[in-house]
Protein backbone atom coordinates (compact mmCIF):
# COMPACT_ATOMS: atom_id res chain seq x y z
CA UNK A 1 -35.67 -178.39 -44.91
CA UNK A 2 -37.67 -181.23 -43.40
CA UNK A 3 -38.47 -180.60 -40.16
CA UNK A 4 -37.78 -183.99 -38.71
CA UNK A 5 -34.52 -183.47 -39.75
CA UNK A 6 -34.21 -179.88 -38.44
CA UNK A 7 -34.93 -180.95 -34.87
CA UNK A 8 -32.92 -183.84 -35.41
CA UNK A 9 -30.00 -182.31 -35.94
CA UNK A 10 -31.17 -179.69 -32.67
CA UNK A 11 -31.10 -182.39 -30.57
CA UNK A 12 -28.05 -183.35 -31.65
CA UNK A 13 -26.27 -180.29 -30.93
CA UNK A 14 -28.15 -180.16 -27.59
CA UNK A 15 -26.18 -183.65 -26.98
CA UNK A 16 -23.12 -182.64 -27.77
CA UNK A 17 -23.51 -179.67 -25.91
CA UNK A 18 -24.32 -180.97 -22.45
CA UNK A 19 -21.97 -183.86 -23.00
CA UNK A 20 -19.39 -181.22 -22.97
CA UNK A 21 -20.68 -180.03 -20.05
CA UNK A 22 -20.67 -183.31 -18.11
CA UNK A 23 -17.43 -184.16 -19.33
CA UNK A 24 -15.81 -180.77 -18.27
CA UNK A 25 -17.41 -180.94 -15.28
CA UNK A 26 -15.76 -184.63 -14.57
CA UNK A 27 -12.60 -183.46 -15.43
CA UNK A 28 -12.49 -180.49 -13.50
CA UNK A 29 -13.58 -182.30 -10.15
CA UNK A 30 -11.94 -185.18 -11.02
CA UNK A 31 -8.61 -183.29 -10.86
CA UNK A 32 -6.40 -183.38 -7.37
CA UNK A 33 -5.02 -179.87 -5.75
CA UNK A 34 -1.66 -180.44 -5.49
CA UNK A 35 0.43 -180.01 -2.35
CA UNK A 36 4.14 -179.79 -2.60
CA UNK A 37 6.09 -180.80 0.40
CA UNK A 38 9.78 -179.32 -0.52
CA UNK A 39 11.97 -181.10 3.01
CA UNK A 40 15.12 -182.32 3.57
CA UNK A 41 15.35 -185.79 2.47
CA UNK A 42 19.25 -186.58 2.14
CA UNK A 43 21.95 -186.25 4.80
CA UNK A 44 22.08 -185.75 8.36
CA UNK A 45 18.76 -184.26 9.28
CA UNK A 46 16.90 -187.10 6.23
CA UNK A 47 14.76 -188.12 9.38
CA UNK A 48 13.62 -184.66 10.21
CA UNK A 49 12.18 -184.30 6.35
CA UNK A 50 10.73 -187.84 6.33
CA UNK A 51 8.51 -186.69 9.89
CA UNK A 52 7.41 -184.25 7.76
CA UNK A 53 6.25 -185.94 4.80
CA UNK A 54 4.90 -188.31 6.76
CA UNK A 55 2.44 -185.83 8.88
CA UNK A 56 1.79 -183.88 5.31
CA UNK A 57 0.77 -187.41 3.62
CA UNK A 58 -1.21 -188.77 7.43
CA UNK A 59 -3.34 -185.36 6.99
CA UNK A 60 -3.88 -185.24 3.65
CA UNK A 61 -5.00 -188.65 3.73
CA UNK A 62 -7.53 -187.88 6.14
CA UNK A 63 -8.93 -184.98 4.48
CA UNK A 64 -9.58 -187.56 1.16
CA UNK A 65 -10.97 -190.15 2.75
CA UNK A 66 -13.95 -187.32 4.61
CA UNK A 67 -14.57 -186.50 0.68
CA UNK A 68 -11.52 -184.47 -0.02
CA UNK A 69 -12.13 -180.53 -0.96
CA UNK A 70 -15.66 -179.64 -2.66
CA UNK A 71 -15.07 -182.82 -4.20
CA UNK A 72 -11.80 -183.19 -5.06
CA UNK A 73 -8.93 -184.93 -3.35
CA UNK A 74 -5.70 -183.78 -2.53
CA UNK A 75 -2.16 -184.84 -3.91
CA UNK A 76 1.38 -184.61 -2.13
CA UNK A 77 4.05 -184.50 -4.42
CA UNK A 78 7.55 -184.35 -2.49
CA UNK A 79 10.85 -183.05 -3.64
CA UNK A 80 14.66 -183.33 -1.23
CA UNK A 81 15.34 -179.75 -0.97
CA UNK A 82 18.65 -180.74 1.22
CA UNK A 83 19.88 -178.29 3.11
CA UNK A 84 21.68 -175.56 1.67
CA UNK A 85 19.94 -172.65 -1.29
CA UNK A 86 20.70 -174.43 -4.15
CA UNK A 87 18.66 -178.01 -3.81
CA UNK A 88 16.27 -175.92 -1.92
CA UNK A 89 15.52 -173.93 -4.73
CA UNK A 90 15.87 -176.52 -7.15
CA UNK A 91 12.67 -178.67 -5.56
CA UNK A 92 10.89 -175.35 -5.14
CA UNK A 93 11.84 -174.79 -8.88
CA UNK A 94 10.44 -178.72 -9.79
CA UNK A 95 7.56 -178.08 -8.08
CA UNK A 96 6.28 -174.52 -9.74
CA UNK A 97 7.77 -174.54 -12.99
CA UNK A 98 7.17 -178.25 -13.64
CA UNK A 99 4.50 -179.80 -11.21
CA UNK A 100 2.62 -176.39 -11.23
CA UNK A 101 2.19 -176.54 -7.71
CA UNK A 102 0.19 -173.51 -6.05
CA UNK A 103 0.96 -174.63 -2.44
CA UNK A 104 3.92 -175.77 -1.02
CA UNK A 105 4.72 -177.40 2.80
CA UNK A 106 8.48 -176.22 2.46
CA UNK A 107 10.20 -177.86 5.67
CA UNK A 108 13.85 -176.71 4.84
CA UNK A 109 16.60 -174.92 6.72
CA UNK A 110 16.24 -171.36 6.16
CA UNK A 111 18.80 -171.28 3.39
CA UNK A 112 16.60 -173.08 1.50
CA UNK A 113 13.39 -170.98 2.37
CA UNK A 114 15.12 -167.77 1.83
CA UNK A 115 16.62 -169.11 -1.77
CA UNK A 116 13.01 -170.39 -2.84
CA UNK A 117 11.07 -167.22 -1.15
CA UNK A 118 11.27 -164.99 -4.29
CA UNK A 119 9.94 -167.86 -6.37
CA UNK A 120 7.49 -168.19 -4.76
CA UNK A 121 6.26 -164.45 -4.32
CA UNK A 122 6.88 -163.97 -7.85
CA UNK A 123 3.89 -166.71 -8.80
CA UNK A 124 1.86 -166.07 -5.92
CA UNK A 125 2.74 -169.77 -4.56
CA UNK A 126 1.86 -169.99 -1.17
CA UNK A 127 4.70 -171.64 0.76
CA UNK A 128 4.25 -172.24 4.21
CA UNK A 129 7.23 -173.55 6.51
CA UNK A 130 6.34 -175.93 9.43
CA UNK A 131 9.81 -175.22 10.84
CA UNK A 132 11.70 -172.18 12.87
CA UNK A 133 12.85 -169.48 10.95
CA UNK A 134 14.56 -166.14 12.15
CA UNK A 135 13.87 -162.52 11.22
CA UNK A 136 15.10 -163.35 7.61
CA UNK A 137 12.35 -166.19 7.58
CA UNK A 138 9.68 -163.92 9.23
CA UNK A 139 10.23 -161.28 5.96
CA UNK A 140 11.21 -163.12 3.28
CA UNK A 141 8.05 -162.08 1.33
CA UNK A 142 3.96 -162.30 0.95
CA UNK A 143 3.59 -165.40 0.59
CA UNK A 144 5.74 -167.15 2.41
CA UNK A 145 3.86 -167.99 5.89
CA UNK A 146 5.57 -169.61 8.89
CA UNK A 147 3.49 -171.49 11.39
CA UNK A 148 6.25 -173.09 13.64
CA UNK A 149 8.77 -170.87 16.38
CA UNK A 150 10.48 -168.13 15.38
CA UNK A 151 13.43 -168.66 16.32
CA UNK A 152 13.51 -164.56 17.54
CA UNK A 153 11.49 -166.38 20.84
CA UNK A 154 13.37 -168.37 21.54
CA UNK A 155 16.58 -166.29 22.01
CA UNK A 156 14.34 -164.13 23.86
CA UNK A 157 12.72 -166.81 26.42
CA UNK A 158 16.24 -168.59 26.95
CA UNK A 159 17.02 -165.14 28.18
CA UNK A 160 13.94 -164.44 30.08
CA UNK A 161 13.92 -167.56 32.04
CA UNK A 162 17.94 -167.14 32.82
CA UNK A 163 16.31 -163.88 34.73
CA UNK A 164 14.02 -165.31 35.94
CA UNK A 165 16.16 -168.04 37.76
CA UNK A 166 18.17 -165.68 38.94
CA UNK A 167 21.30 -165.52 36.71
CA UNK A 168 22.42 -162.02 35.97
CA UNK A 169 25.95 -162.38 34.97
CA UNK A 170 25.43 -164.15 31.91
CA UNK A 171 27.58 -165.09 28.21
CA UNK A 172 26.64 -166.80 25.08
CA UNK A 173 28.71 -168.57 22.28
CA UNK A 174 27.03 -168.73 18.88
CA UNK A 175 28.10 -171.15 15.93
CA UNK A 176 28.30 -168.41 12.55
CA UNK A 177 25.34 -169.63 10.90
CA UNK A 178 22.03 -167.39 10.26
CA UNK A 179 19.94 -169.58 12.71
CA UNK A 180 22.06 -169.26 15.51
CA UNK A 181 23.20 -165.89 15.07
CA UNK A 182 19.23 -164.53 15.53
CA UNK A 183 19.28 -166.50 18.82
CA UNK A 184 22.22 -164.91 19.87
CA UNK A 185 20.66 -161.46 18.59
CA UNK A 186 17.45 -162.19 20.13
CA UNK A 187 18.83 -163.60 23.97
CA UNK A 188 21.43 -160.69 23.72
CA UNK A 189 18.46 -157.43 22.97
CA UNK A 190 16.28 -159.28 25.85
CA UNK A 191 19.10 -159.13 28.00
CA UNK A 192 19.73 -155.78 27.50
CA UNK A 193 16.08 -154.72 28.47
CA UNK A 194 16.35 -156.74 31.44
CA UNK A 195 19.00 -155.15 32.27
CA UNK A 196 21.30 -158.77 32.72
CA UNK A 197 24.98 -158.34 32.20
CA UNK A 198 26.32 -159.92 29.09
CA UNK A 199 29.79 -160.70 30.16
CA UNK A 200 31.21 -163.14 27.75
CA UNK A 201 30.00 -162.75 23.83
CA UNK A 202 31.43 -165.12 21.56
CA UNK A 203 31.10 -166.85 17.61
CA UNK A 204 32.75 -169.25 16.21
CA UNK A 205 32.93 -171.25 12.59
CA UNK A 206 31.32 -174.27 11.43
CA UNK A 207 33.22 -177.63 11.79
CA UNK A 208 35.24 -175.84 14.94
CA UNK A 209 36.30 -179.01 16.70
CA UNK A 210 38.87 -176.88 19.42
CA UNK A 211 37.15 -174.47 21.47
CA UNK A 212 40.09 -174.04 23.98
CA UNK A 213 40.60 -170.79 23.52
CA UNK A 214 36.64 -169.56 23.48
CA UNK A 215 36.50 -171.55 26.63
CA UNK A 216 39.47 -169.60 28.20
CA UNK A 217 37.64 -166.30 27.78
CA UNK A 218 34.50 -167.76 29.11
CA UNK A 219 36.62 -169.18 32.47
CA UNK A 220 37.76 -165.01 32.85
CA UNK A 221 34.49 -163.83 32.66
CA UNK A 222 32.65 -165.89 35.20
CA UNK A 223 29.05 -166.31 33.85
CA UNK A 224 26.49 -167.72 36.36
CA UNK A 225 24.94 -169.26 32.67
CA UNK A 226 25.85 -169.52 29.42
CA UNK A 227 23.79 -169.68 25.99
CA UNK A 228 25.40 -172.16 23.70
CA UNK A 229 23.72 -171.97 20.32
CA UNK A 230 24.94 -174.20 17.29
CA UNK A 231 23.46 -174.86 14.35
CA UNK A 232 22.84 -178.82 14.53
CA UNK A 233 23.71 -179.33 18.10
CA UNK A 234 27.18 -180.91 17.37
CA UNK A 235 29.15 -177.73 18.02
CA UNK A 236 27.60 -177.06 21.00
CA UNK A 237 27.87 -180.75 22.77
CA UNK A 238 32.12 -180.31 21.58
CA UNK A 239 31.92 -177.37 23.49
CA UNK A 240 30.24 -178.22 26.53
CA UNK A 241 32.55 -181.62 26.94
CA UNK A 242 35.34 -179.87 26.47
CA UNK A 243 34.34 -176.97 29.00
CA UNK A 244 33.57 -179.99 31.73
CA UNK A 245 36.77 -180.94 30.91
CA UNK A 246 38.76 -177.47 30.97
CA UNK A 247 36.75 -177.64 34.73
CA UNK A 248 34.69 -174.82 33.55
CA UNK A 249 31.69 -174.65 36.37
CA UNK A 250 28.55 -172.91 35.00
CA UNK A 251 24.80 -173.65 34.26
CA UNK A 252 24.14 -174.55 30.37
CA UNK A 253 21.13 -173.31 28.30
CA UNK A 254 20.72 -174.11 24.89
CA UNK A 255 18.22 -174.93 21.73
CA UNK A 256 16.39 -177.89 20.83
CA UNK A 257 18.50 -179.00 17.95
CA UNK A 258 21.24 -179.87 20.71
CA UNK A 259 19.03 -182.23 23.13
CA UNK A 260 17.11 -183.85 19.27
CA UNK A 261 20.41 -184.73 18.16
CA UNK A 262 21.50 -188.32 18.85
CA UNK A 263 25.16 -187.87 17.56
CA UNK A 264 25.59 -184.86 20.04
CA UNK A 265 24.61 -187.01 22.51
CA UNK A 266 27.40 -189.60 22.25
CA UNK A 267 29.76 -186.44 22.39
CA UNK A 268 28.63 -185.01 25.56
CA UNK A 269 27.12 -188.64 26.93
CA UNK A 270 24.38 -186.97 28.54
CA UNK A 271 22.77 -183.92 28.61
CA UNK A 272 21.48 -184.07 32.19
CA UNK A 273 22.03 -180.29 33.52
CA UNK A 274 20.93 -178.68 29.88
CA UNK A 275 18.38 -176.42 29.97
CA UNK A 276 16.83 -175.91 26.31
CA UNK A 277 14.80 -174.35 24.58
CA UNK A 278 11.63 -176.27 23.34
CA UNK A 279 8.77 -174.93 20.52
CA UNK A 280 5.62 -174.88 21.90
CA UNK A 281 2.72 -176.93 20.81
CA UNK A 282 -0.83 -178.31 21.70
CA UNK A 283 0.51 -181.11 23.25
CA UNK A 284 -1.76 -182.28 25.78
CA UNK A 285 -5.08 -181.51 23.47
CA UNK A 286 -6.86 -184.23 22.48
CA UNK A 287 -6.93 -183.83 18.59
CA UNK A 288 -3.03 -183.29 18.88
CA UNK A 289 -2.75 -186.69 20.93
CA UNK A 290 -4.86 -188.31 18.39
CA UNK A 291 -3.41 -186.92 16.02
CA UNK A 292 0.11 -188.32 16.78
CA UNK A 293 -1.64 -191.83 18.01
CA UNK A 294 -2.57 -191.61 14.24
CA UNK A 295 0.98 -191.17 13.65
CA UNK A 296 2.69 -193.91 15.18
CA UNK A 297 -0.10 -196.68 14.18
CA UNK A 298 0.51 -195.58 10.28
CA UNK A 299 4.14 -195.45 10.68
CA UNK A 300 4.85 -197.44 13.56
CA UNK A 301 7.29 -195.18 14.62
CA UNK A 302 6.70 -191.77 17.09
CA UNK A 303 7.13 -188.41 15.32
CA UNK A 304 10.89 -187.41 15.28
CA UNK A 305 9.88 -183.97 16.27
CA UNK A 306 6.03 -183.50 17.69
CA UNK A 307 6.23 -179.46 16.68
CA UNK A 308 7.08 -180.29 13.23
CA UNK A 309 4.11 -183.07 12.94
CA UNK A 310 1.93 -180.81 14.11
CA UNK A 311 2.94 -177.35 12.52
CA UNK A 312 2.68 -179.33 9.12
CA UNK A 313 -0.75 -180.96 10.06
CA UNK A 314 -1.94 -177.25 11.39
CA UNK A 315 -0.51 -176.24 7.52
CA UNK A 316 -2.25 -178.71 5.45
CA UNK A 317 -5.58 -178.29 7.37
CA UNK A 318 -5.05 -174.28 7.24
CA UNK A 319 -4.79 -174.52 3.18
CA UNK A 320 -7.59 -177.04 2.90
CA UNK A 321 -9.89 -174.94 5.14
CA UNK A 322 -8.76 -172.04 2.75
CA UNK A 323 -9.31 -173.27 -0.51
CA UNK A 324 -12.86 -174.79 0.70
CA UNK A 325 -13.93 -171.30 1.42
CA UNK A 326 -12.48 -169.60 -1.55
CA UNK A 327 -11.75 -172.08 -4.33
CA UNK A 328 -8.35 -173.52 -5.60
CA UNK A 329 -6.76 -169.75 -6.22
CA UNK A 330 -2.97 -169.09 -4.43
CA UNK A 331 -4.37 -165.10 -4.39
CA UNK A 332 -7.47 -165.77 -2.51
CA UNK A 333 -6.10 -168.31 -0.47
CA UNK A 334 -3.46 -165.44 0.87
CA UNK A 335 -5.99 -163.09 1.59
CA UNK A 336 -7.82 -165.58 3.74
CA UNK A 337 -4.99 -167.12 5.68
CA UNK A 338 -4.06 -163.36 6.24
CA UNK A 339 -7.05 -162.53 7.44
CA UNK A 340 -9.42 -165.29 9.22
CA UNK A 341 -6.38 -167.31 10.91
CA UNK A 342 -6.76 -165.22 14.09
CA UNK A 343 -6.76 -167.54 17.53
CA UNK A 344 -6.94 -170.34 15.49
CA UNK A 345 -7.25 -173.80 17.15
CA UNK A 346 -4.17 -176.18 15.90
CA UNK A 347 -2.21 -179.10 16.80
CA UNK A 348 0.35 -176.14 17.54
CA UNK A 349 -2.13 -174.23 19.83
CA UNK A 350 -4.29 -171.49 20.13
CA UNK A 351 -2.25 -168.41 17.88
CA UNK A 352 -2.74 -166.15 15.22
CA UNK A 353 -0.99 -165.14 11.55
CA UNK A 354 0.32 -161.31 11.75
CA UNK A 355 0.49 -159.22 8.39
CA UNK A 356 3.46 -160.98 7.49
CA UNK A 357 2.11 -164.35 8.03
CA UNK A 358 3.46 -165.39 10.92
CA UNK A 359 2.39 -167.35 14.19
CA UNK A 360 3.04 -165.68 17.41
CA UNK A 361 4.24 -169.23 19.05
CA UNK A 362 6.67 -169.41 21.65
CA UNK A 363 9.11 -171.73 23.40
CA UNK A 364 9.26 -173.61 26.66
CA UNK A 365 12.32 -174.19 28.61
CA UNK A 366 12.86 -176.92 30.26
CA UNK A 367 15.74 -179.27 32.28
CA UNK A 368 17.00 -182.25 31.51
CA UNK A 369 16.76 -184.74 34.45
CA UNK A 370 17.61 -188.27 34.39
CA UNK A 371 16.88 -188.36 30.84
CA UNK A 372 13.28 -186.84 30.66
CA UNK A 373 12.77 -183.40 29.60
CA UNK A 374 11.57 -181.50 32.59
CA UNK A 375 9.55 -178.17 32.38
CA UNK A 376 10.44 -175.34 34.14
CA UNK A 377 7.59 -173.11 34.65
């Protein structure tokens, strides 16, 4: 064969060959790591999902415009989980089986964690919740990683700072859901090692509109304070006007979803006299205060709830900081969040990830006074 022709066609095949290489490589950086942010976007808490979408996209965005991830950018692709197991696991489902998502921001209730949880472990999807979650939360599997409160402290502060204010004669009513029933597990063990006197235990259903005769036994037993948990807050401002009413005379703790919620407030009228239970978070650093600045200039609106701004800023950092060290691979990216997020520095504070993968944040209690939220130290 001619050998013009035989290196012709060699550097033809050398060609083709690195033009394969170039356009591989294009494609692979040109392609975006997907995020998906699996919140409640429907109903009564739609505001609550929308802060968090709107810290996930705020962060995200940031990230892209410093170059993005070894040279790719990130994506956010959002799906209404509601609130109950089914539409959670249905946008958990959309995202892994259809977007092929290998990280998802899943700000549900826990129903909708819990539902999506085995999903999740069972294609090594890392799925990290920016919100409270309870025992069932802090084990639900792997790779499921929780950066907010559990709720477990804050049952357990609520009853530590009763104690420490001097209220030993002490009662809780719990609404039956799984949230408020690990605060009322939590506040009653603490009280127990204390060594408090629970005199007045009490549950009742969702939708309970007549707590006359829960508020009877709680006028018998006296407490100095008592714990009202419910689930969205509405139970527990029913409860409380009717007790005022009834003339019941005691000091009222409860948790944050009572003194968020503007519909409980036009129940009650004001919750002046409340003490509550509040997530921590890295609220007077300067990154978090920029960070929220940030916020409110984007969206010209303040975050509905700081802690879940910043626990889903703290997760979308935590997985970019992850996959830059390790590559775009779910498995590696669990090892290192298990294993190098130890006093981290986050919008949420200083904390670290346990074996289970979750944060060791606490609450704050404080008083509401003349319609600010004072802390009580």
């Amino acid at each position: 064969m001619n050998k013009k022709i035989i290196w012709g066609v060699v550097i033809i095949v050398i060609l083709v060959w690195v033009f394969s290489i170039q356009k591989s490589t294009k494609v692979v950086n040109g392609e975006t790591i997907k995020i998906g942010v699996s919140t409640i976007l429907s109903g009564d808490w739609a505001a609550l999902g929308q802060n968090i979408v709107n810290a996930a996209k705020l962060a995200v965005s940031k990230i892209n415009a410093a170059g993005g991830i070894n040279g790719r950018k990130l994506e956010i692709l959002v799906e209404d989980a509601g609130v109950d197991s089914k539409t959670g696991l249905a946008a958990a489902q959309k995202l892994i089986n259809i977007d092929k998502v290998k990280y998802i921001i899943g700000g549900t209730s826990s129903n909708g964690t819990l539902a999506s949880a085995p999903l999740a472990n069972q294609n090594m999807v890392i799925y990290m919740t920016p919100v409270t979650g309870g025992d069932n939360v802090d084990n639900a599997g792997e790779y499921v990683f929780r950066t907010a409160n559990s709720d477990l402290l804050a049952g357990r502060d609520i009853a530590n700072m009763m104690h420490k204010l001097g209220f030993k004669k002490v009662g809780v009513v719990a609404e039956l859901t799984e949230y408020t029933l690990d605060l009322k597990k939590s506040f009653e063990n603490t009280e127990a090692q204390l060594g408090d006197d629970v005199v007045i235990s009490e549950e009742f259903e969702p939708k309970t509109t007549d707590f006359r005769t829960i508020i009877a036994k709680v006028k018998l037993a006296k407490p100095e304070a008592i714990f009202i948990a419910s689930q969205t807050g509405i139970g527990g401002a029913i409860f409380v006007k009717q007790a005022k009413e009834s003339g019941l005379k005691t000091t009222y703790f409860s948790d944050f979803t009572f003194v968020t919620n503007a519909d409980a407030k036009k129940i009650i009228g004001s919750f002046d006299g409340i003490y509550f239970a509040d997530p921590k978070y890295n609220q007077d650093d300067q990154a978090t205060k920029d960070f929220f600045a940030s916020y409110q200039s984007t969206y010209n609106v303040a975050p509905t709830i700081p802690f879940h701004a910043a626990a889903t800023a703290d997760d979308i950092n935590l997985l970019a900081e992850a996959i830059r060290s390790v590559g775009d691979d779910s498995e590696k990216v669990h090892d290192w969040l298990i294993s190098n997020v130890k006093d981290y520095h986050g919008l949420m504070g200083i904390y670290s990830l346990d074996s289970n993968g979750n944060s060791d944040i606490g609450f704050d209690i404080k008083l509401v006074q003349g319609n600010k939220n004072i802390l009580i130290n």
